[in-house]
C-alpha atoms as a PDB file:
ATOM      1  CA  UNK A   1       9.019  31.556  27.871  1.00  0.00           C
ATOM      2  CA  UNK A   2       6.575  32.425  24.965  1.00  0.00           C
ATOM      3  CA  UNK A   3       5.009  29.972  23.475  1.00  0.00           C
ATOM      4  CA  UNK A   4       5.287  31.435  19.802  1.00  0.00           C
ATOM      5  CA  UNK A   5       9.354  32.359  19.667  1.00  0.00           C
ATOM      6  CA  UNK A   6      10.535  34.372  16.556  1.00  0.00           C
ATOM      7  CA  UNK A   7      13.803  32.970  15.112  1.00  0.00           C
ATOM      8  CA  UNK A   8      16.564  35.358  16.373  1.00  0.00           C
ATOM      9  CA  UNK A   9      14.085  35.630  20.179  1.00  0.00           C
ATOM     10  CA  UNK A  10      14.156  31.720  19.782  1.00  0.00           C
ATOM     11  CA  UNK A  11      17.906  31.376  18.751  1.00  0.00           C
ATOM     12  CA  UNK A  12      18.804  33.535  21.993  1.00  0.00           C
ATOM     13  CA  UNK A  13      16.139  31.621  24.196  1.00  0.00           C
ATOM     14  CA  UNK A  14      18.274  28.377  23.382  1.00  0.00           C
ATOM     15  CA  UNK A  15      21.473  29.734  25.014  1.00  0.00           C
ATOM     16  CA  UNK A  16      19.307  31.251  27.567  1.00  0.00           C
ATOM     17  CA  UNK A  17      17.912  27.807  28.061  1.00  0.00           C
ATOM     18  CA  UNK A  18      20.976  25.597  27.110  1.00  0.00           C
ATOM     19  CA  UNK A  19      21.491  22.654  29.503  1.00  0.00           C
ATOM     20  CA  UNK A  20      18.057  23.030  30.410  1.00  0.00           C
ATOM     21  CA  UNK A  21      14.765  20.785  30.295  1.00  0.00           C
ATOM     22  CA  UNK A  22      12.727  24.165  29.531  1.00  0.00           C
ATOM     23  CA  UNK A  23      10.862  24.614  26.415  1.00  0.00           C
ATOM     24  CA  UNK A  24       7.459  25.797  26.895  1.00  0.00           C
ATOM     25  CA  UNK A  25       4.439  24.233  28.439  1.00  0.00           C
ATOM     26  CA  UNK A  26       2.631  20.934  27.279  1.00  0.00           C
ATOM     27  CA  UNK A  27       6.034  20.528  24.710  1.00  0.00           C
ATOM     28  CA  UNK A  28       8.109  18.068  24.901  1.00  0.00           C
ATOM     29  CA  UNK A  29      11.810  18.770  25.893  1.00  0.00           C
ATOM     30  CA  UNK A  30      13.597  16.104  23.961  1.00  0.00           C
ATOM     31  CA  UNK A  31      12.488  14.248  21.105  1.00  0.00           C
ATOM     32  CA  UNK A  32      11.677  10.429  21.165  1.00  0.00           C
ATOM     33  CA  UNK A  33      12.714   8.358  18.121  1.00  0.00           C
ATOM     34  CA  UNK A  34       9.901   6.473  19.228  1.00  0.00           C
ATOM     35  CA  UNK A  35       7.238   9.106  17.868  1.00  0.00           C
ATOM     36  CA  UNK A  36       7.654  12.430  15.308  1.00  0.00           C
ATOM     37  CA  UNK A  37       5.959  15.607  15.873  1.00  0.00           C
ATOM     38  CA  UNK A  38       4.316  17.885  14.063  1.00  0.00           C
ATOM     39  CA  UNK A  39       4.942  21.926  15.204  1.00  0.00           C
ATOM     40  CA  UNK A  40       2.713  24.579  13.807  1.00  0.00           C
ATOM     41  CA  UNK A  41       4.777  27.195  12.089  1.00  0.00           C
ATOM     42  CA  UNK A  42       3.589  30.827  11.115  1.00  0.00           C
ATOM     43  CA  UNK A  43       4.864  33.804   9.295  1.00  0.00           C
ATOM     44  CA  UNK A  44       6.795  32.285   6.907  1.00  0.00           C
ATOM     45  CA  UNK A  45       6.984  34.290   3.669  1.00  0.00           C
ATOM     46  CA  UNK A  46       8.595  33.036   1.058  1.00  0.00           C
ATOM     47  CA  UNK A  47       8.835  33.843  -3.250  1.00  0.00           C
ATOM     48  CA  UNK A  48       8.260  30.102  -4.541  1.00  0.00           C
ATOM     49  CA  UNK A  49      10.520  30.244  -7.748  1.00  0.00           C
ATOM     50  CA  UNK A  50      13.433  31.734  -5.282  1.00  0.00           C
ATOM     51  CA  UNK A  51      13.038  28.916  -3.297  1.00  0.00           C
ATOM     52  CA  UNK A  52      13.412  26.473  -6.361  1.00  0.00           C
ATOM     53  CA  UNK A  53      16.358  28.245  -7.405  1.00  0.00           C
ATOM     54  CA  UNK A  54      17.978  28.290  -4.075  1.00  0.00           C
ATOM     55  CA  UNK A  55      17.235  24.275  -3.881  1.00  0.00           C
ATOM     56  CA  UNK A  56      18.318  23.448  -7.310  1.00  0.00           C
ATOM     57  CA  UNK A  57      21.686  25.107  -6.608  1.00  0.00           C
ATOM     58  CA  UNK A  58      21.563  23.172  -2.940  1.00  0.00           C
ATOM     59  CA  UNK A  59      21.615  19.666  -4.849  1.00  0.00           C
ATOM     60  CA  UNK A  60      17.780  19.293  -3.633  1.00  0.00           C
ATOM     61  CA  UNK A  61      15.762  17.126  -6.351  1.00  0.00           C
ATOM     62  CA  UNK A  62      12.712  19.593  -6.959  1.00  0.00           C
ATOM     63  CA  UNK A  63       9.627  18.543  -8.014  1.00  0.00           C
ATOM     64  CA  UNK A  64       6.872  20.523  -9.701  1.00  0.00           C
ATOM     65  CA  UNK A  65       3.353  19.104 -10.062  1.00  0.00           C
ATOM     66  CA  UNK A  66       0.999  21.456 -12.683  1.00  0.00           C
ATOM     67  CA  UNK A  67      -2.321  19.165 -13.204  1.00  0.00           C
ATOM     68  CA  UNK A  68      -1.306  16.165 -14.504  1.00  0.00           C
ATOM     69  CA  UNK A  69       2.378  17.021 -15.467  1.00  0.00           C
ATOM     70  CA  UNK A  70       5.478  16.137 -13.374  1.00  0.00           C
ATOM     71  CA  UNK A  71       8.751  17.583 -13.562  1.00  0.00           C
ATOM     72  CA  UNK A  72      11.722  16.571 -11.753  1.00  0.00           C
ATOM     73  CA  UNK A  73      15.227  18.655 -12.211  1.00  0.00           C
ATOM     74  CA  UNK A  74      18.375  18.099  -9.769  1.00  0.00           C
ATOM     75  CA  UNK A  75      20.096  21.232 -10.128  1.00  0.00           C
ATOM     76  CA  UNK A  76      20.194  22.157 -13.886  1.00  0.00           C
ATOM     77  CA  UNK A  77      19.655  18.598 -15.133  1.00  0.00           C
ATOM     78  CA  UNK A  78      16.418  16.890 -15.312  1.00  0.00           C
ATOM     79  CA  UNK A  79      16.254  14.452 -12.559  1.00  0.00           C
ATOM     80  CA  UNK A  80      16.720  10.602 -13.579  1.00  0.00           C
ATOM     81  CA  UNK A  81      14.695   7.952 -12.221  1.00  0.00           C
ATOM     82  CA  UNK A  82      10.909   7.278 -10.625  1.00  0.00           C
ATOM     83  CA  UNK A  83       8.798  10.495  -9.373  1.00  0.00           C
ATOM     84  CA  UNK A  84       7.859   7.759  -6.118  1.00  0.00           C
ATOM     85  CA  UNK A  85      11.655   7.342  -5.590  1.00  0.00           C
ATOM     86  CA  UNK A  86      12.824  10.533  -5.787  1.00  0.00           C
ATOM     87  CA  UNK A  87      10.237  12.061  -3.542  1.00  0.00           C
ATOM     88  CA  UNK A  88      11.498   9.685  -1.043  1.00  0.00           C
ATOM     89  CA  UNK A  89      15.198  11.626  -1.405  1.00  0.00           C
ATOM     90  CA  UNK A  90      16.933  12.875   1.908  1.00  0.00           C
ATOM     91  CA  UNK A  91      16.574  16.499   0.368  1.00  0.00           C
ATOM     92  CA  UNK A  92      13.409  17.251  -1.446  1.00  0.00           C
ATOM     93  CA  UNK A  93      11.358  20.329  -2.451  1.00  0.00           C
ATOM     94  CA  UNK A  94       8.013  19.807  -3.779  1.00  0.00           C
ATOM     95  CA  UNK A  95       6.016  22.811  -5.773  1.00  0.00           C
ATOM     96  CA  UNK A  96       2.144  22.440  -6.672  1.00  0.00           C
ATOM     97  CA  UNK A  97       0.829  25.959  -7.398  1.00  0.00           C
ATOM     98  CA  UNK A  98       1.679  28.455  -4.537  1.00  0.00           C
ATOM     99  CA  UNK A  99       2.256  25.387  -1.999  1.00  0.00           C
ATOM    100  CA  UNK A 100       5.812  24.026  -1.296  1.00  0.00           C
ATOM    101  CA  UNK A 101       6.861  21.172   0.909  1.00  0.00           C
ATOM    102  CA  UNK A 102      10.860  21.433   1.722  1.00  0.00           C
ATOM    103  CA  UNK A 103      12.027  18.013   3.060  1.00  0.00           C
ATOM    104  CA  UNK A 104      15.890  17.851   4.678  1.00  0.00           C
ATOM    105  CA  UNK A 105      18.335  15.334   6.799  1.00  0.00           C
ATOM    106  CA  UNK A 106      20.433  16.937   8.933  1.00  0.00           C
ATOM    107  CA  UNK A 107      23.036  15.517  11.433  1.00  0.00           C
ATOM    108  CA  UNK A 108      20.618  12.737  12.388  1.00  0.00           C
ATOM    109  CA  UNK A 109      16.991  14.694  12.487  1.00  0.00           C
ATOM    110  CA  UNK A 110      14.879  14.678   9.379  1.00  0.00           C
ATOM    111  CA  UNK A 111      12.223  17.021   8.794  1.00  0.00           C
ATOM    112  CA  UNK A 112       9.479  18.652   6.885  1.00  0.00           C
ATOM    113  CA  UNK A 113       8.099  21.940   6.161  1.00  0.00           C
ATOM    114  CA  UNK A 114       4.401  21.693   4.905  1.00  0.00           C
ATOM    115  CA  UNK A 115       1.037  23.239   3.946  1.00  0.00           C
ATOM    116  CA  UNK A 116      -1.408  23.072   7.190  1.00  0.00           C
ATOM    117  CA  UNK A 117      -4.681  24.726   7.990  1.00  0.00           C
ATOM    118  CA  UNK A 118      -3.910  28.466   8.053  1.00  0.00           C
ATOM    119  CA  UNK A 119      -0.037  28.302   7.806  1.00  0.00           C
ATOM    120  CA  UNK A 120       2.514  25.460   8.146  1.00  0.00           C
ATOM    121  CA  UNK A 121       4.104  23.044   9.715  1.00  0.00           C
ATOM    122  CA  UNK A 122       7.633  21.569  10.914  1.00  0.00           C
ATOM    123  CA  UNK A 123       7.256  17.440  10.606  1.00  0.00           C
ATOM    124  CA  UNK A 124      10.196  16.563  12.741  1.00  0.00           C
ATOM    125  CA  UNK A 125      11.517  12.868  13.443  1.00  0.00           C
ATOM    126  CA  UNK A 126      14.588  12.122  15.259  1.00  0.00           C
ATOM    127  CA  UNK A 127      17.446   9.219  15.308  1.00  0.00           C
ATOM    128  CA  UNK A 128      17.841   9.102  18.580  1.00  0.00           C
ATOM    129  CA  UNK A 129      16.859  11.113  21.542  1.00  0.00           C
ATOM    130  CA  UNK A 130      17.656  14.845  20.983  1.00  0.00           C
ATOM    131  CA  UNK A 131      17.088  18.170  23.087  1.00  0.00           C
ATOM    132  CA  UNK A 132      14.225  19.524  21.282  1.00  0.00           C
ATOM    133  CA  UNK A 133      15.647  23.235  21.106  1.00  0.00           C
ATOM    134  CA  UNK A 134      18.877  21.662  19.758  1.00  0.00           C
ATOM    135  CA  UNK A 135      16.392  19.801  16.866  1.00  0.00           C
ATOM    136  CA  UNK A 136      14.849  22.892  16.166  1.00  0.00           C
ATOM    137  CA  UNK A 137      17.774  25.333  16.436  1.00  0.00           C
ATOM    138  CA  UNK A 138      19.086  22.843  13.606  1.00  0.00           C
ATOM    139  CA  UNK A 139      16.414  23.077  11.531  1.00  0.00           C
ATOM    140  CA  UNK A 140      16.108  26.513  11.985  1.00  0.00           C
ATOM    141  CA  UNK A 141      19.561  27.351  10.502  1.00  0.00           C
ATOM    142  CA  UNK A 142      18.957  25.121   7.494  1.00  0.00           C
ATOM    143  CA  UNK A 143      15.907  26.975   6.591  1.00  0.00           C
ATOM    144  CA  UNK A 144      17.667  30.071   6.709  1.00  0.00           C
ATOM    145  CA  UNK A 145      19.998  28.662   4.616  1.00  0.00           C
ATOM    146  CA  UNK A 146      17.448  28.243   2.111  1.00  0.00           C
ATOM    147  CA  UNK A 147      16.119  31.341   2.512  1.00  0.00           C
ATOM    148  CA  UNK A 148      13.402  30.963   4.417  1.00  0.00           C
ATOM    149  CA  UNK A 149      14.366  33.750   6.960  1.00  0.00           C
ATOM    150  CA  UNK A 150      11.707  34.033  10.298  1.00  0.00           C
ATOM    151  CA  UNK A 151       9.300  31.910  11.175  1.00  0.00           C
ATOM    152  CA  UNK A 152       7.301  31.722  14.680  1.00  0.00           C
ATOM    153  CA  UNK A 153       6.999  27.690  16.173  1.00  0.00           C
ATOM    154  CA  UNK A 154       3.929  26.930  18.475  1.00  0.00           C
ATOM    155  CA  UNK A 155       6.023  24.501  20.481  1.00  0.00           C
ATOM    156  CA  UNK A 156       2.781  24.465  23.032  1.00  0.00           C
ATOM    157  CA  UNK A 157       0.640  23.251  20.268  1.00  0.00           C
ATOM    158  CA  UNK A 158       3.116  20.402  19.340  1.00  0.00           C
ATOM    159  CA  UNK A 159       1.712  17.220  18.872  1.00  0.00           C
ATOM    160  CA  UNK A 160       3.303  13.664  19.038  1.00  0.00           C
ATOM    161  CA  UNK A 161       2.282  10.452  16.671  1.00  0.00           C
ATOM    162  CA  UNK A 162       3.834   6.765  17.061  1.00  0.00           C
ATOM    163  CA  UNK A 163       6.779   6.200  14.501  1.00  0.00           C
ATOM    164  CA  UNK A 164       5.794   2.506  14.136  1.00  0.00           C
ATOM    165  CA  UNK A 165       2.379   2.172  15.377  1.00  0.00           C
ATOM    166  CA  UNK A 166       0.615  -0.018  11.905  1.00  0.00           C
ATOM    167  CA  UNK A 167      -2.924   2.144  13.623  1.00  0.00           C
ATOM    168  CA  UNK A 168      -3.754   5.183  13.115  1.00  0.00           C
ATOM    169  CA  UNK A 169      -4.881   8.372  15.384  1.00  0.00           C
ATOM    170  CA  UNK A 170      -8.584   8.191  16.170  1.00  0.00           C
ATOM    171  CA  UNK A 171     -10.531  10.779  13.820  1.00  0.00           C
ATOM    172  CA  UNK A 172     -11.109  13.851  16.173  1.00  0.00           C
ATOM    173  CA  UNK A 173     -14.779  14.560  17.806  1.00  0.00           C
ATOM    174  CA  UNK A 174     -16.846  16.890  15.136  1.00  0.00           C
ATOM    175  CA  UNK A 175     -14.568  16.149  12.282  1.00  0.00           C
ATOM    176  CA  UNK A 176     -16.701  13.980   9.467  1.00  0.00           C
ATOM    177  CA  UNK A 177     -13.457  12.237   8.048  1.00  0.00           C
ATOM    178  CA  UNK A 178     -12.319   8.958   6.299  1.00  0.00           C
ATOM    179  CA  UNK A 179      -9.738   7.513   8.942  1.00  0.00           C
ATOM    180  CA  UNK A 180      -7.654   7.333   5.833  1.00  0.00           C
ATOM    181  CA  UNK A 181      -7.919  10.392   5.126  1.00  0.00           C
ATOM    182  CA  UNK A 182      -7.015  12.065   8.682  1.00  0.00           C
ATOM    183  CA  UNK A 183      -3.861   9.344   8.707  1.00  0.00           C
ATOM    184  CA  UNK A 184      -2.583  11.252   5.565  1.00  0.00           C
ATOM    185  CA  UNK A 185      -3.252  14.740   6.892  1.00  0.00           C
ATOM    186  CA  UNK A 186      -0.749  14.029   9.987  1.00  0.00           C
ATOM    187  CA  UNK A 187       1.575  11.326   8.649  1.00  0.00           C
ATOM    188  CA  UNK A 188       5.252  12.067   8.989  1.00  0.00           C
ATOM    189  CA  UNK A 189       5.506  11.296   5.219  1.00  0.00           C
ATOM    190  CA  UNK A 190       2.346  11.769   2.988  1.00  0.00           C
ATOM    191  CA  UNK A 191       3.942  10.522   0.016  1.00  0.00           C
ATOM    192  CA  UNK A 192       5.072   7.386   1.445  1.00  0.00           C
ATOM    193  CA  UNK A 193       1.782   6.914   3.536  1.00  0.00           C
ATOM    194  CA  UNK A 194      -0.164   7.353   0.452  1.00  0.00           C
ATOM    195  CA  UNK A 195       1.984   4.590  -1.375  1.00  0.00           C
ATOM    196  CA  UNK A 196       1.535   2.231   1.164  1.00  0.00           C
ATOM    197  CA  UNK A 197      -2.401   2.600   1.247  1.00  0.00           C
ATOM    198  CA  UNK A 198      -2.823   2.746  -2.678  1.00  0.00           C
ATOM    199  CA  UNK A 199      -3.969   6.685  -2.410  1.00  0.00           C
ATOM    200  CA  UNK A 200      -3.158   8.743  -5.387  1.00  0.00           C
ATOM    201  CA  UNK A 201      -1.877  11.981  -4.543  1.00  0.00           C
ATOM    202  CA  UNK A 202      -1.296  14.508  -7.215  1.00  0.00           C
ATOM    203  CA  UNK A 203       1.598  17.081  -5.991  1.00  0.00           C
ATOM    204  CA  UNK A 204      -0.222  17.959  -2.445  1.00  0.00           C
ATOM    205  CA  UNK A 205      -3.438  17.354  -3.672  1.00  0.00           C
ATOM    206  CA  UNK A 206      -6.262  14.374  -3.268  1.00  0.00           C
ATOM    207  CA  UNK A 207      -9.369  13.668  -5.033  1.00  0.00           C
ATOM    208  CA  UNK A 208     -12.240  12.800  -2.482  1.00  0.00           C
ATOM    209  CA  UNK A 209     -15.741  12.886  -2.101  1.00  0.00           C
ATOM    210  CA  UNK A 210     -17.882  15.240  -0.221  1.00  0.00           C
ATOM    211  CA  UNK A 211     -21.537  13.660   0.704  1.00  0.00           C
ATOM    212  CA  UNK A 212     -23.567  16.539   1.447  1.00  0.00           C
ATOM    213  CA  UNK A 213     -26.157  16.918   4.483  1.00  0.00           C
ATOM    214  CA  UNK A 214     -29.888  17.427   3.475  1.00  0.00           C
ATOM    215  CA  UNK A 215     -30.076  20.709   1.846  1.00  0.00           C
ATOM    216  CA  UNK A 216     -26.510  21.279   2.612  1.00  0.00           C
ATOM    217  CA  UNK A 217     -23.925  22.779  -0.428  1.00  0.00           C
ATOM    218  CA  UNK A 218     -20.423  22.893  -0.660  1.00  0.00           C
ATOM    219  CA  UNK A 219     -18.999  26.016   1.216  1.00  0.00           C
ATOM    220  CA  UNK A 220     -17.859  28.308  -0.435  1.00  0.00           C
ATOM    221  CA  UNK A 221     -13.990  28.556   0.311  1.00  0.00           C
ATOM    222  CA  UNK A 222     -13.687  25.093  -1.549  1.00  0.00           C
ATOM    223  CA  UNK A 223     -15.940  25.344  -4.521  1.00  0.00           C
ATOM    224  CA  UNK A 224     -12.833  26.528  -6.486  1.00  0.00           C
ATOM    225  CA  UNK A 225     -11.811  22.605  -5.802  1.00  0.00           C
ATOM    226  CA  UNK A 226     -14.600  20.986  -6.860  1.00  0.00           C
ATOM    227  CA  UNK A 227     -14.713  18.881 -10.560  1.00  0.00           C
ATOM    228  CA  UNK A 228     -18.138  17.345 -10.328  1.00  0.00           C
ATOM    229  CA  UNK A 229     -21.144  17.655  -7.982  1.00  0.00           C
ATOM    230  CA  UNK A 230     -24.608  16.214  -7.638  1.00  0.00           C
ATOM    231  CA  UNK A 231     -27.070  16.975  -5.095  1.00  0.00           C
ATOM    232  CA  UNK A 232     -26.153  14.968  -2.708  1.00  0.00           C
ATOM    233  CA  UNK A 233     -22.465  14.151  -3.630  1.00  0.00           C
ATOM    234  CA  UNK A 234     -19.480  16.627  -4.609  1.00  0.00           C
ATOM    235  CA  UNK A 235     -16.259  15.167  -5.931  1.00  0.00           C
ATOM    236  CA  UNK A 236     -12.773  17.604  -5.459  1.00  0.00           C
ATOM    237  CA  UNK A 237      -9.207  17.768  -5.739  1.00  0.00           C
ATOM    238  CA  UNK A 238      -7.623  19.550  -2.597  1.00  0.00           C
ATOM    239  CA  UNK A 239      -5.160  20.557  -0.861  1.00  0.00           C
ATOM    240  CA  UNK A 240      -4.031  17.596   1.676  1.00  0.00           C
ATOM    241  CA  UNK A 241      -3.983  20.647   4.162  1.00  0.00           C
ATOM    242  CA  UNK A 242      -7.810  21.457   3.610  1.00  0.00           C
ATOM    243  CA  UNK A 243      -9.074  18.121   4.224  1.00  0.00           C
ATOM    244  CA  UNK A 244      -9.837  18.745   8.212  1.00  0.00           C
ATOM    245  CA  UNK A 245     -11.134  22.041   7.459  1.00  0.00           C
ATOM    246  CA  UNK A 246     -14.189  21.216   5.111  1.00  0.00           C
ATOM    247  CA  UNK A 247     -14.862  17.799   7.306  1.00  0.00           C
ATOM    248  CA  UNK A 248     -15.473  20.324   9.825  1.00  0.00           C
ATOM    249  CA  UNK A 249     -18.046  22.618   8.198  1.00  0.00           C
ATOM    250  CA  UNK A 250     -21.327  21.804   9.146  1.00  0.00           C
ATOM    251  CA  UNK A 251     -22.645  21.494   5.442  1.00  0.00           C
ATOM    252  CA  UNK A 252     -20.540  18.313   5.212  1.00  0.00           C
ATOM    253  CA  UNK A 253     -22.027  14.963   6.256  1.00  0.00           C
ATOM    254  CA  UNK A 254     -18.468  13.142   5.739  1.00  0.00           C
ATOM    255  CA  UNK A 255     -15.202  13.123   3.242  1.00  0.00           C
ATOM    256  CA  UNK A 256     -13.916  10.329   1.877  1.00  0.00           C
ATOM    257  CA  UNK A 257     -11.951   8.961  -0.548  1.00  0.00           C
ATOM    258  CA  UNK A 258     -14.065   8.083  -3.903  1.00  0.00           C
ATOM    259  CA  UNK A 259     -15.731   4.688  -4.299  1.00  0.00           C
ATOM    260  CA  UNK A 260     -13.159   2.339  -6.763  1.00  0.00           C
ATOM    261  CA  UNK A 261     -14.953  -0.043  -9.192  1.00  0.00           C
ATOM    262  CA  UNK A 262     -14.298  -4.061  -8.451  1.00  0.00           C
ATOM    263  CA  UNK A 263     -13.721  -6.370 -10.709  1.00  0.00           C
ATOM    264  CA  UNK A 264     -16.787  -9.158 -10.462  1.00  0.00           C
END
């Protein structure tokens, strides 16, 4: 089997497959509700404002970040109650600029489609053991139904993080990141994992701190981020997606979040 499936090639693959253990190799073939697992996703093209409307009229609470403005609507209505509470909803869609993160509950598998390096990906968490294909094929359909037509799922490249572990990963070799900051990039929820650390996001976005290497600058993909900068230190807001890919450029001697004042 491929390791990249299209949707309709991956919707026939599951009757192929149906009964099976086969998925691909190095994925797992049913999901633990011991762990989630995060599933890179590419080719997904979608018009953001048809998206909102198709969620409003779904019953999804959508939330738009611009800067420092919130708005909150659930359907036509504006949405009543805390921005932390209702981001924590069963169905949620989340707009900040031209990224969207679409969070759903169906028949007992919850998942998440976010902003990643280079694409997206599927955040998937299950109630109890479940065929992975059967998960997916789920998730699939209810993506459609939101109009988010093809997509292709790099079920080799799956990986697999403790549901209840209180530590996180270990920062990868070569990439200069706060622990903090790599446990937000592949929490299951980064809303709630930012709550429970005292991180502020705004929309998908985090302000952190950039210390430079000698002579070293900020590349230039993420200068459009940056707010403030000295010559050793640059301070940005960006995309929670972005955060492994400037700790990985070698003009960056580490990211982290920005130094908070104590009270004497």
């Amino acid at each position: 089997m491929r390791r990249k499936i299209g949707t309709l090639r991956w919707l026939a693959a599951c009757i192929v497959v149906a009964g099976s253990a086969l998925v691909a190799v190095g994925s797992p073939s049913v999901l633990s509700p011991a762990l989630y697992y995060l599933f890179p996703a590419e080719g997904i093209e979608v018009d953001v404002q048809t998206l909102s409307e198709t969620a409003c009229a779904a019953g999804y609470v959508v939330i738009t970040f611009s800067g420092d403005t919130v708005n909150a609507v659930r359907g036509a209505e504006p949405a009543q109650g805390d921005i932390d509470a209702l981001l924590a909803e069963d169905h949620v869609l989340v707009l900040d600029g031209d990224r969207f993160l679409l969070h759903s509950q169906i028949s007992g598998v919850s998942y998440s489609l976010r902003p990643a390096a280079g694409a997206m990906e599927l955040v998937v968490s299950a109630a109890e053991e479940t065929p992975t294909l059967d998960a997916l094929a789920a998730i699939i359909a209810d993506l459609q139904a939101m109009g988010i037509p093809a997509m292709n799922i790099d079920l080799a490249s799956s990986q697999s993080f403790s549901a209840t572990s209180l530590k996180g990963p270990a920062v990868p070799t070569g990439i200069a990141l706060d622990p903090a900051l790599y446990d937000l990039v592949v929490a299951a929820d980064w809303f709630a994992y930012a709550a429970s650390k005292g991180i502020r996001l705004s929309g998908l976005r985090i302000e952190v701190v950039m210390e430079k290497v000698a002579g070293g600058a900020v590349p230039a993909a993420f200068v459009p981020f940056v707010i403030s900068e000295t010559d050793r230190l640059a301070k940005l807001i960006l995309p929670v997606d972005q955060l492994v890919a400037l700790a990985k450029d070698g003009a960056v001697g580490y990211v982290r979040l920005p130094l908070q004042p104590v009270a004497p």
